[in-house]
N, C-alpha and C. Protein backbone atom coordinates (compact mmCIF):
# COMPACT_ATOMS: atom_id res chain seq x y z
N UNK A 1 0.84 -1.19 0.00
CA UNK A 1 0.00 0.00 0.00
C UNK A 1 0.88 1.24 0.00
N UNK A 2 0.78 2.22 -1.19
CA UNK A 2 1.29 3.75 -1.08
C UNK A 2 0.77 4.27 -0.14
N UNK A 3 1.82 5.60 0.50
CA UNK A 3 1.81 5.83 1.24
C UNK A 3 1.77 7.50 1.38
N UNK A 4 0.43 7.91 1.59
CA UNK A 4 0.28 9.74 0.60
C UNK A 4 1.45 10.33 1.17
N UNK A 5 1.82 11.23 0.45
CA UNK A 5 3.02 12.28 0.57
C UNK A 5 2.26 13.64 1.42
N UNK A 6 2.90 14.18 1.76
CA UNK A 6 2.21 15.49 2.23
C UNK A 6 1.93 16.64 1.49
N UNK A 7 1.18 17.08 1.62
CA UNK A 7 1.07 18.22 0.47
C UNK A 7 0.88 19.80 1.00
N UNK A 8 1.28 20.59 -0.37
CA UNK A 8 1.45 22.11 -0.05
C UNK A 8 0.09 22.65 -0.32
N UNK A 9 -0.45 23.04 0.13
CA UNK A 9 -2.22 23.47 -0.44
C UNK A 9 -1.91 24.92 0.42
N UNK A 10 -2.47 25.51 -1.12
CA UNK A 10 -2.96 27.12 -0.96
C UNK A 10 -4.59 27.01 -1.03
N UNK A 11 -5.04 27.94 0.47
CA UNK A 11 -6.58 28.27 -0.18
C UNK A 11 -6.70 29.86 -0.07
N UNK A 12 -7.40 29.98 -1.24
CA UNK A 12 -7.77 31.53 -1.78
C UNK A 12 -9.32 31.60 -1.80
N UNK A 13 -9.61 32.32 -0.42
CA UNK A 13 -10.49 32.92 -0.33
C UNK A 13 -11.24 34.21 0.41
N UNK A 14 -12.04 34.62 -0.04
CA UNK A 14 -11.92 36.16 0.96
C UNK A 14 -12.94 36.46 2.11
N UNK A 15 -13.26 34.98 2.04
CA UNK A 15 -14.72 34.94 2.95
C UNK A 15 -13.51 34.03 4.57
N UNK A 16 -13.13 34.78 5.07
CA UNK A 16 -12.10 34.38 6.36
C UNK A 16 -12.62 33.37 6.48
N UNK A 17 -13.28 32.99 7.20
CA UNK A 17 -14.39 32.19 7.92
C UNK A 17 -13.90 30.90 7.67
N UNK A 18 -14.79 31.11 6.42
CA UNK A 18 -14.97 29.78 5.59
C UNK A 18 -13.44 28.96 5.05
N UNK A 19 -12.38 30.05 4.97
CA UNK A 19 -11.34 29.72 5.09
C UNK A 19 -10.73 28.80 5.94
N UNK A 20 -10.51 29.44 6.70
CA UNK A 20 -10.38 28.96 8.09
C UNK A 20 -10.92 27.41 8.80
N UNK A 21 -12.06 27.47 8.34
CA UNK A 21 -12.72 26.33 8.79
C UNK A 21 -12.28 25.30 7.71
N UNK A 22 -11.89 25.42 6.74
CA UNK A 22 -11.15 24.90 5.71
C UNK A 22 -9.88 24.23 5.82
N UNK A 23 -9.27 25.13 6.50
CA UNK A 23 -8.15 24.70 7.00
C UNK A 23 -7.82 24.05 7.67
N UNK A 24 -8.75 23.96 8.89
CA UNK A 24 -8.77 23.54 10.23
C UNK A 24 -9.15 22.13 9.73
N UNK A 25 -10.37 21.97 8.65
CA UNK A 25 -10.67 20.30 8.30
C UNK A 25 -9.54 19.81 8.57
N UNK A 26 -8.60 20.10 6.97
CA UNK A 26 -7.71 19.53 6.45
C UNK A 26 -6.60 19.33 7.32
N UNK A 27 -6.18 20.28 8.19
CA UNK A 27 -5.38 20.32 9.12
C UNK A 27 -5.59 18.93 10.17
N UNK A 28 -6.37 18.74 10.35
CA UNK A 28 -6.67 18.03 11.59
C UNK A 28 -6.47 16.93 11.22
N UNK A 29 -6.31 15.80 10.42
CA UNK A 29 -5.90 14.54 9.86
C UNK A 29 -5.21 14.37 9.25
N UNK A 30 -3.98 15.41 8.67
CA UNK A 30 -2.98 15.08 7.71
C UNK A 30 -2.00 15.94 8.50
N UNK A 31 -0.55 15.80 7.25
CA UNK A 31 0.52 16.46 7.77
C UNK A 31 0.25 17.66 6.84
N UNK A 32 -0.49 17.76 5.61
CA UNK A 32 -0.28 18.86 4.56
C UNK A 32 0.07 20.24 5.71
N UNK A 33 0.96 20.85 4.63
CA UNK A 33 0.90 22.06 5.36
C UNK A 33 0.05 23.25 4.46
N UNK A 34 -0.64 24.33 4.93
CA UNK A 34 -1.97 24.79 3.98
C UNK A 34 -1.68 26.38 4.60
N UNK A 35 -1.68 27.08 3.64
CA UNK A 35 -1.57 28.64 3.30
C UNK A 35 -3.20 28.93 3.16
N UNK A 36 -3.24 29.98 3.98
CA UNK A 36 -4.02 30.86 4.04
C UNK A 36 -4.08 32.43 2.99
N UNK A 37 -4.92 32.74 1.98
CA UNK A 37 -4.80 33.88 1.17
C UNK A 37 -6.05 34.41 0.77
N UNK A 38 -6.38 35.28 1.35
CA UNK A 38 -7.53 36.23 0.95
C UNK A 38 -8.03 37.26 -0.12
N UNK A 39 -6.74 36.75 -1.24
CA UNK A 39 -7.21 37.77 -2.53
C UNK A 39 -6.14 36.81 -3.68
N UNK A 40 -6.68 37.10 -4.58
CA UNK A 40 -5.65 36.28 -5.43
C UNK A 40 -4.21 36.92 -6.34
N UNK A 41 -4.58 38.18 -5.48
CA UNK A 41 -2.97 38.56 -5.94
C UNK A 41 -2.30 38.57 -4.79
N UNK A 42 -2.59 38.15 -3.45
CA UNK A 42 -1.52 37.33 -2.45
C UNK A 42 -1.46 36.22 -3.05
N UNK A 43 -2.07 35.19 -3.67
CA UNK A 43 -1.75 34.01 -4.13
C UNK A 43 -1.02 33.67 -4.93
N UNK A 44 -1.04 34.78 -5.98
CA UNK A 44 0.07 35.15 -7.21
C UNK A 44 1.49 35.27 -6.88
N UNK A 45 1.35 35.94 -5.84
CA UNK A 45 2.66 36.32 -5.25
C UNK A 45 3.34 35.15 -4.56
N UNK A 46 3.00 34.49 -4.17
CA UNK A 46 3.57 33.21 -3.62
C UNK A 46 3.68 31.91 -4.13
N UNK A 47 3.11 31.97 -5.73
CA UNK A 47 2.89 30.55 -6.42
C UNK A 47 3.96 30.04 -6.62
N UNK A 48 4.90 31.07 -6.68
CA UNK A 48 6.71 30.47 -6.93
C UNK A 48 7.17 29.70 -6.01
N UNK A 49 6.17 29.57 -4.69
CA UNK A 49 6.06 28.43 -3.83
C UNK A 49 5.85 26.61 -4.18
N UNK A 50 5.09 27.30 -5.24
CA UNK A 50 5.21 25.61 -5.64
C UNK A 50 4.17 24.92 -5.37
N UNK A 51 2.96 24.88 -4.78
CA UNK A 51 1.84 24.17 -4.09
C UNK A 51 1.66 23.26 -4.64
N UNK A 52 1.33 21.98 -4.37
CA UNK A 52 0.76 21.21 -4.74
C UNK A 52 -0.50 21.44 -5.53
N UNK A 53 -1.47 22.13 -4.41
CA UNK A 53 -2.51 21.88 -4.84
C UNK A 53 -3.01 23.46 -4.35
N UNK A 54 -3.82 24.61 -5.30
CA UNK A 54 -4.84 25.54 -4.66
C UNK A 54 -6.37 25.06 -5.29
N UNK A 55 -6.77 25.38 -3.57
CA UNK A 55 -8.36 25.62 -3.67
C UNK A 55 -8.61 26.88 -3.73
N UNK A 56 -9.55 27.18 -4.72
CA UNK A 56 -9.42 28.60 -5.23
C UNK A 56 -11.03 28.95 -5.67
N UNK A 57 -11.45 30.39 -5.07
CA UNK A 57 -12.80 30.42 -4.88
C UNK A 57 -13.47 31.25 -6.18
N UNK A 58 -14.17 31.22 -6.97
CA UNK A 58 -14.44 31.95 -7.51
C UNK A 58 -14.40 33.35 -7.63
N UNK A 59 -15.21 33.72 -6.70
CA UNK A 59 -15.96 35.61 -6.33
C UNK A 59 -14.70 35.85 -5.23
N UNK A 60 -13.69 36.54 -5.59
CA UNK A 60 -13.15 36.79 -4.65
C UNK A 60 -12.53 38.68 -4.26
N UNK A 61 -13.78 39.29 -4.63
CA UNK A 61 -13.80 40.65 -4.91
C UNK A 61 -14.99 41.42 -3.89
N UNK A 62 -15.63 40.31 -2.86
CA UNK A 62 -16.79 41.04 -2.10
C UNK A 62 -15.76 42.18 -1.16
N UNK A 63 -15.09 42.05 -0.56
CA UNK A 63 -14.06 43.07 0.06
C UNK A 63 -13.62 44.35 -0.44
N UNK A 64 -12.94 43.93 -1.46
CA UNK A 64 -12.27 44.83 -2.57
C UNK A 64 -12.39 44.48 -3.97
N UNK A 65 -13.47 45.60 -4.29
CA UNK A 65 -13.80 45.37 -5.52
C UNK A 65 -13.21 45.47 -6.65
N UNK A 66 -11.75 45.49 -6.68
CA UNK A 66 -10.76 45.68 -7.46
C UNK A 66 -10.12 44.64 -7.55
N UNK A 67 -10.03 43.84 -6.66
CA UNK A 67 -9.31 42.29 -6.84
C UNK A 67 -10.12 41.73 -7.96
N UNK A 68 -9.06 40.67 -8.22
CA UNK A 68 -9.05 39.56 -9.12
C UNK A 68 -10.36 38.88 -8.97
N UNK A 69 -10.84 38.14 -9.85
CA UNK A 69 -11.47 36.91 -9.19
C UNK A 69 -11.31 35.74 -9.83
N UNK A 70 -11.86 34.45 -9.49
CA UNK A 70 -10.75 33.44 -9.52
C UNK A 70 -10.24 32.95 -10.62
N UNK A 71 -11.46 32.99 -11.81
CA UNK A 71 -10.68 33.21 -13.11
C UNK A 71 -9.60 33.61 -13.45
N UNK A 72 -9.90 35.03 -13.19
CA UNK A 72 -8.11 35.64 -13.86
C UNK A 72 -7.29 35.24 -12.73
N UNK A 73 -6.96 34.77 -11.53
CA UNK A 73 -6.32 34.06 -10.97
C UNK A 73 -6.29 32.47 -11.30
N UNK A 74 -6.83 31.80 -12.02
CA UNK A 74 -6.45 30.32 -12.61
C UNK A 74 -5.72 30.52 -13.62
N UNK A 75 -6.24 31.69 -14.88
CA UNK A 75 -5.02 31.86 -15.56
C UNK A 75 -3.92 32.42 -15.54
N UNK A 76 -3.30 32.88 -14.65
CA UNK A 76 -2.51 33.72 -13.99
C UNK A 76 -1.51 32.51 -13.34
N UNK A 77 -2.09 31.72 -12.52
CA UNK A 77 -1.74 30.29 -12.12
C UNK A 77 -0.81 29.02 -12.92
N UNK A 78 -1.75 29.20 -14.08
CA UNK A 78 -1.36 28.29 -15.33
C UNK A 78 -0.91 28.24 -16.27
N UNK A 79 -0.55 30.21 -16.56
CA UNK A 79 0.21 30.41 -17.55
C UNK A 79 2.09 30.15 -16.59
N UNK A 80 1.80 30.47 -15.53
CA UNK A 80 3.50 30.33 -14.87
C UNK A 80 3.60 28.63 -14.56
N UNK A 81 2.36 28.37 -14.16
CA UNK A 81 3.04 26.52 -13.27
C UNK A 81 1.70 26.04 -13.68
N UNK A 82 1.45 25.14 -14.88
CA UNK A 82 0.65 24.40 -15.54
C UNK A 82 0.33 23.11 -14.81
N UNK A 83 1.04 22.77 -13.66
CA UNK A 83 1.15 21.24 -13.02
C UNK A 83 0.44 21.92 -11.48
N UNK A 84 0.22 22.76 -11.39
CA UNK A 84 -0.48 22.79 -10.38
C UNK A 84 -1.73 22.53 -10.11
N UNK A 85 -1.70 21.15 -9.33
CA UNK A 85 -3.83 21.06 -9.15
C UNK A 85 -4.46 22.13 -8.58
N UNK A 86 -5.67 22.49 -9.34
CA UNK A 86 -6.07 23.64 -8.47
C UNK A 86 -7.93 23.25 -8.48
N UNK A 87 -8.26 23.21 -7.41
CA UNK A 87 -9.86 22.80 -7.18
C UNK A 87 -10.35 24.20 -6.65
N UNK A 88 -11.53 24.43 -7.15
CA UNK A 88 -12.02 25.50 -7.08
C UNK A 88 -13.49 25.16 -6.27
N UNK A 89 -13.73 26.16 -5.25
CA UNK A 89 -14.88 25.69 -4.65
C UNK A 89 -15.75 27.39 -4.40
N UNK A 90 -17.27 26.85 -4.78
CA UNK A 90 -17.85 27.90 -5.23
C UNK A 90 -19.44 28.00 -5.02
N UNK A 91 -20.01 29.37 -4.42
CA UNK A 91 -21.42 29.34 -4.84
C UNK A 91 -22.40 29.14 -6.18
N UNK A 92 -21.06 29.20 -6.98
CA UNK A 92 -21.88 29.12 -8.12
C UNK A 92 -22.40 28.07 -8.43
N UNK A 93 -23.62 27.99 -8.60
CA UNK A 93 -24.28 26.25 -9.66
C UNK A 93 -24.62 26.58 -10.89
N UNK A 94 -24.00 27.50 -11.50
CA UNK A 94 -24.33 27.65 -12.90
C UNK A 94 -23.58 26.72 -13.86
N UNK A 95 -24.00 25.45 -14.28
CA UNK A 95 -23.44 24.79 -14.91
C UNK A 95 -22.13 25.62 -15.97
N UNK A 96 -22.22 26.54 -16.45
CA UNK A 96 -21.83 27.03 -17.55
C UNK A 96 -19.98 27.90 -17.13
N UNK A 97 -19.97 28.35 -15.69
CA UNK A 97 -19.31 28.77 -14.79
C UNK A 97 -18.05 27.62 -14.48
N UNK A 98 -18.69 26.20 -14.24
CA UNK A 98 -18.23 25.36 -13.91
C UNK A 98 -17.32 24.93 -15.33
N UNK A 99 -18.21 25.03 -16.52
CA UNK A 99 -17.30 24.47 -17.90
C UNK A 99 -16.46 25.57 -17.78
N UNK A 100 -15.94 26.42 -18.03
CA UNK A 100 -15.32 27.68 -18.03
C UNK A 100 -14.27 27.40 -17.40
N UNK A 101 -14.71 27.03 -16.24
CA UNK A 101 -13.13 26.94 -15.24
C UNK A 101 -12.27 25.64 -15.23
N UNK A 102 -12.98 24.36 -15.61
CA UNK A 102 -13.11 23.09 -16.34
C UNK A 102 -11.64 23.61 -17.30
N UNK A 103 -12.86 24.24 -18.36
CA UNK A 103 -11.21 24.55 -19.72
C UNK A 103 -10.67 25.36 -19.56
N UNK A 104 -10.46 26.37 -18.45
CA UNK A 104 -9.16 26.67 -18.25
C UNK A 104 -8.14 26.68 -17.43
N UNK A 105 -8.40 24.94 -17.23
CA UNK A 105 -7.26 24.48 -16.04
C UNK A 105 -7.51 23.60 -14.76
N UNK A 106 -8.28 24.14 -14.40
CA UNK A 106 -8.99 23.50 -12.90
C UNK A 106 -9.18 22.45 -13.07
N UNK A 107 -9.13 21.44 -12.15
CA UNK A 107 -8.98 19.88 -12.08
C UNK A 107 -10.87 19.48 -11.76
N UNK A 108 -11.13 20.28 -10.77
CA UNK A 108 -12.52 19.64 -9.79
C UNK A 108 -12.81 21.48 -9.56
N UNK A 109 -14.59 21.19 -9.46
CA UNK A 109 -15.34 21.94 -9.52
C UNK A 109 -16.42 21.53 -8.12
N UNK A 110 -15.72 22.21 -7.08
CA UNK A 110 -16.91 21.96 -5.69
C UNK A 110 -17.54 22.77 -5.62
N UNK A 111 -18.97 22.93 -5.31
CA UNK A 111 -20.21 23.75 -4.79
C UNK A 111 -19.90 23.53 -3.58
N UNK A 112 -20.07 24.82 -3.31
CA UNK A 112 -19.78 25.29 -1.00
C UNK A 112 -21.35 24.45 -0.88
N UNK A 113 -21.40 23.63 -0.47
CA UNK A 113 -22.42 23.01 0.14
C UNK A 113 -22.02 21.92 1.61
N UNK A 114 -23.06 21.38 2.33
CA UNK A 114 -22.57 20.96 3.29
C UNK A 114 -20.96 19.79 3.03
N UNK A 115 -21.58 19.04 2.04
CA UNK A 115 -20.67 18.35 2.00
C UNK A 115 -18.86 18.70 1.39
N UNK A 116 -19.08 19.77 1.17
CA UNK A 116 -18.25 20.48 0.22
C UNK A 116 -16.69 19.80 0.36
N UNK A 117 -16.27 20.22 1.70
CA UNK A 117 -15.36 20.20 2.93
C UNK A 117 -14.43 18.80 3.00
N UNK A 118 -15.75 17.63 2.66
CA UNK A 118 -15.50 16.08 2.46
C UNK A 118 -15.11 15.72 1.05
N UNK A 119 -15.85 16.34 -0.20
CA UNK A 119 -15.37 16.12 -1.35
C UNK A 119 -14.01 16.53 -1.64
N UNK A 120 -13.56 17.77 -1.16
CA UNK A 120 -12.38 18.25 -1.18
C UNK A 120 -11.41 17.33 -0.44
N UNK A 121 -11.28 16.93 0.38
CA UNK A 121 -10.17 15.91 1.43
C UNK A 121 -10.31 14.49 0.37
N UNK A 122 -11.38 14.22 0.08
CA UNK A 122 -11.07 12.89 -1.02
C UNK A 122 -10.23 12.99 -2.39
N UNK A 123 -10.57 14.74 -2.75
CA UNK A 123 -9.54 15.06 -3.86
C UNK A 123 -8.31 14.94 -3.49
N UNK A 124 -7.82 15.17 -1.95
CA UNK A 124 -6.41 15.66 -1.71
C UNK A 124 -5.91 14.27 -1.47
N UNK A 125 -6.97 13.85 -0.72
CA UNK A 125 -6.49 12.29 -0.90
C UNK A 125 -5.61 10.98 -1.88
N UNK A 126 -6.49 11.72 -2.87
CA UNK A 126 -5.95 11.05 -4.32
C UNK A 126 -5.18 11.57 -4.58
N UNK A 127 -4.85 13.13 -4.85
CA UNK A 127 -3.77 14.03 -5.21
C UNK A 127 -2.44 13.78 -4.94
N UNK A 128 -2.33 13.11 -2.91
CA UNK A 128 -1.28 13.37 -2.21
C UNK A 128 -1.11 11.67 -2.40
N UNK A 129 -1.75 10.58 -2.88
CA UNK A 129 -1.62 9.20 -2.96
C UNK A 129 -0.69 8.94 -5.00
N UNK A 130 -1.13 9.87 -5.23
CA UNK A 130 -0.27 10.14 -6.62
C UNK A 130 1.01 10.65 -6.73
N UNK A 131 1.24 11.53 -5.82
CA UNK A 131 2.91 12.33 -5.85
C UNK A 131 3.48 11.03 -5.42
């Protein structure tokens, strides 16, 4: 039996909270170590980090309406480091939102719903059972 590796996970989002509680999941059963970023040009700035993996939120402009949102932060992402998994988790259920981010790059497409939290740790699961 492989034996998951640990992983670098960035999450980009501007809703603290939900962050946070994000973190704290993932935190609590693994070794990953997980960055905290509230706009996606802190995220930009640190991708030369290398992450394994960012979870990356759609709308990330309710704060400051001048930030990015997660679009132009996936391509921003993928034009420098193309190997980075990046799962995006989102209010949106607009099917059409989801293809969009689909083709340009993004691995997995989560809806913030209860279960959200669990789908995501099964992605990292697989992610960190592959390195």
């Amino acid at each position: 039996m492989k034996v998951s590796s640990p992983l670098k996970i960035f999450i980009v989002d501007d809703d603290v909270m939900m962050a946070e509680m994000l973190r704290d999941k993932i935190s609590d059963n693994t070794t990953h170590t997980v960055l905290l970023f509230h706009t996606g040009e802190e995220c930009i700035k640190h991708v030369g980090e290398k992450p394994d993996v960012i979870i990356l939120d759609y709308f990330l402009n309710s704060k400051n309406l001048d930030a990015s949102n997660g679009m132009e932060v996936l391509k921003a992402i993928k034009k420098v480091h193309p190997e980075i998994h990046v799962i995006f988790l989102s209010s949106q259920e607009r099917y059409g939102v989801a293809m969009q981010v689909l083709q340009k790059g993004a691995e997995y497409y989560i809806i913030k719903d209860k279960e959200a939290f669990e789908k995501i740790e099964k992605i990292l699961q697989g992610i960190a059972s592959d390195l």
